[in-house]
Protein backbone atom coordinates (compact mmCIF):
# COMPACT_ATOMS: atom_id res chain seq x y z
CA UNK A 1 55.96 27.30 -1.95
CA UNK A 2 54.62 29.29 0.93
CA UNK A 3 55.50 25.94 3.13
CA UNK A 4 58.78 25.73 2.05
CA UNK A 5 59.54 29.21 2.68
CA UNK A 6 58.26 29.14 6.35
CA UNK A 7 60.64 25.90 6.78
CA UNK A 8 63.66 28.47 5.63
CA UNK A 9 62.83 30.88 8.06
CA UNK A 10 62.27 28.60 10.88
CA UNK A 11 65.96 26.78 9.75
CA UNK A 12 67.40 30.25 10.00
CA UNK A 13 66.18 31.27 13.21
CA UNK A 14 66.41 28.15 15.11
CA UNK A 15 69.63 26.16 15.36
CA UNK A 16 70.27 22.97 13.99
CA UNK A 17 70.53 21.20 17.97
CA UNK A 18 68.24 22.34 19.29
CA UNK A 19 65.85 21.68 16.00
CA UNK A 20 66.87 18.57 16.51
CA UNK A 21 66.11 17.80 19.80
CA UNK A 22 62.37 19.04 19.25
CA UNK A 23 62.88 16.89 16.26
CA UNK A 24 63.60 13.52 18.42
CA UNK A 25 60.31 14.73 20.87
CA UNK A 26 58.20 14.98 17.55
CA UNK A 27 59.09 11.74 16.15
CA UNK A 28 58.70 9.82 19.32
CA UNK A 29 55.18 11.39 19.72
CA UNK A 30 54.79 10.70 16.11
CA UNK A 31 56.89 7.98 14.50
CA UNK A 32 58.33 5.97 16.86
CA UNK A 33 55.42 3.91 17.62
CA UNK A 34 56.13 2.35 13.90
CA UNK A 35 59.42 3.82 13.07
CA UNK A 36 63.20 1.88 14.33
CA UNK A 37 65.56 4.36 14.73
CA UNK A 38 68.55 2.64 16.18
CA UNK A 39 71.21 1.45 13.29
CA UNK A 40 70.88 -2.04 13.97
CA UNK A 41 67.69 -2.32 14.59
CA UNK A 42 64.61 -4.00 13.25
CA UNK A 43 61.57 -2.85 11.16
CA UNK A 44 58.48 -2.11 12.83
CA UNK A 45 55.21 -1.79 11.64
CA UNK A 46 57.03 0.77 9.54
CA UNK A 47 60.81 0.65 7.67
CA UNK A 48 63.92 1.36 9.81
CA UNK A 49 64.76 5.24 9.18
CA UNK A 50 68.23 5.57 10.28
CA UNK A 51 70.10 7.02 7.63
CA UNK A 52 67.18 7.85 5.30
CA UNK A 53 68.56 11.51 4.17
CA UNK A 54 70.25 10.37 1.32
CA UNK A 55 68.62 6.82 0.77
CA UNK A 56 66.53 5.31 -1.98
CA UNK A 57 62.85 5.68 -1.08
CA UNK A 58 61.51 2.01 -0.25
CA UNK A 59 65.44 0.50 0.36
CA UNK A 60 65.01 -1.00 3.61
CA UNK A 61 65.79 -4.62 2.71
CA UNK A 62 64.32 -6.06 5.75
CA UNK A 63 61.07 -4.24 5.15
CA UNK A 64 57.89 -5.03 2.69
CA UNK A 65 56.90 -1.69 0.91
CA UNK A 66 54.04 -0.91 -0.74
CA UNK A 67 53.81 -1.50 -4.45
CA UNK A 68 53.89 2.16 -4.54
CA UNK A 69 57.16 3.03 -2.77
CA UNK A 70 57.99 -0.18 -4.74
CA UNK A 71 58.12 1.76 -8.02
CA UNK A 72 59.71 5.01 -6.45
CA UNK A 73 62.87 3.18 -5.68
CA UNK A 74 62.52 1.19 -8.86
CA UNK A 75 62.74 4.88 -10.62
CA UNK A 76 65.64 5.74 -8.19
CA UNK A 77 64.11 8.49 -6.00
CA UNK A 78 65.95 9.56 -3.02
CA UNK A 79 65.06 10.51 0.05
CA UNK A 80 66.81 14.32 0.93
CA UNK A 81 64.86 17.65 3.02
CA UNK A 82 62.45 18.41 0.71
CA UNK A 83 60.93 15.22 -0.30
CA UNK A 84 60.63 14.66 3.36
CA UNK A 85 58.84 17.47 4.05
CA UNK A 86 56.54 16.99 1.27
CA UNK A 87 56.01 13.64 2.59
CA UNK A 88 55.45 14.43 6.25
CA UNK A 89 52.76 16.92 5.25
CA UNK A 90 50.74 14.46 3.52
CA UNK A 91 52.17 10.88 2.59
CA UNK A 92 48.84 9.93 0.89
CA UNK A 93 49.18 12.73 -1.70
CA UNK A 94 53.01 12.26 -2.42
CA UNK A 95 52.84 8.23 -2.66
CA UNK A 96 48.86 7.68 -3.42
CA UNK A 97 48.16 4.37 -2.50
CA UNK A 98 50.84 3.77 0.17
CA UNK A 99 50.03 1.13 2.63
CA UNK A 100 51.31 4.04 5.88
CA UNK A 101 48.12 4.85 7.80
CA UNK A 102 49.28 8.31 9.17
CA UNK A 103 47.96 11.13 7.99
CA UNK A 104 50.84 13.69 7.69
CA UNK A 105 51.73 16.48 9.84
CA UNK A 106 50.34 19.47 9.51
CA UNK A 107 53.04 21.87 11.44
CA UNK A 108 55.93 22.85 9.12
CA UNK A 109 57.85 23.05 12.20
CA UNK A 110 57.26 19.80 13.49
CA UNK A 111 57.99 18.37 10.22
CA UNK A 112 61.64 20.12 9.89
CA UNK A 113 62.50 19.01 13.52
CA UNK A 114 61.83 15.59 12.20
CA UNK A 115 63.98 16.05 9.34
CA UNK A 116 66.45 17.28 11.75
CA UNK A 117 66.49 14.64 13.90
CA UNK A 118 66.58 12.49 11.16
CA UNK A 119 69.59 14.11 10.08
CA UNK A 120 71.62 13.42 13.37
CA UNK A 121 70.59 9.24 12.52
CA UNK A 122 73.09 7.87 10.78
């Protein structure tokens, strides 16, 4: 709860732009080495993440989830701020068992200027 009130306060103080270009900074630094961006573009080592605010967890169809992330879009979760920032903070402990070898992120405000940037991606 604490977390998610610190994200508030940082959204409030900090507009959404420039969020967002700290945001594009954070995931190249943290995401990008896995993580497609671009529309059109590829998988990685990871699933493409344009357009994932709003998306079925594990709906990349040219990607191979984990069993996992298998059964969260099987039970029609979707992807929106705060599942994301749950997820960014610990991936392991939101989806245990997920075959993603990061570790989360432990700055709240690195993880909402990632969700900002990944706002921007459509």
């Amino acid at each position: 709860m604490r977390r998610l009130a610190s994200a508030a306060l940082l959204i409030a103080l900090v507009p959404a732009a420039a969020l967002a270009v700290e945001g594009r900074a954070v995931f190249e630094r943290h995401c990008a080495a896995c993580h497609a961006i671009a529309a059109a573009a590829s998988p990685g080592a990871g699933p493409n993440l344009s357009g994932i605010i709003g998306r079925r967890v594990g709906s990349d169809p040219d990607f191979d989830y984990s069993p996992v992330l298998q059964a969260a879009r099987e039970a029609g979760r979707v992807w929106d701020a705060p599942s994301l920032e749950e997820f960014l903070a610990d991936p392991e402990a939101m989806f245990p068992g997920i075959w993603m070898g990061a570790n989360g992120l432990r700055d709240a405000g690195d993880r909402l200027a990632i969700i900002e940037y990944l706002r921007t991606r459509r």
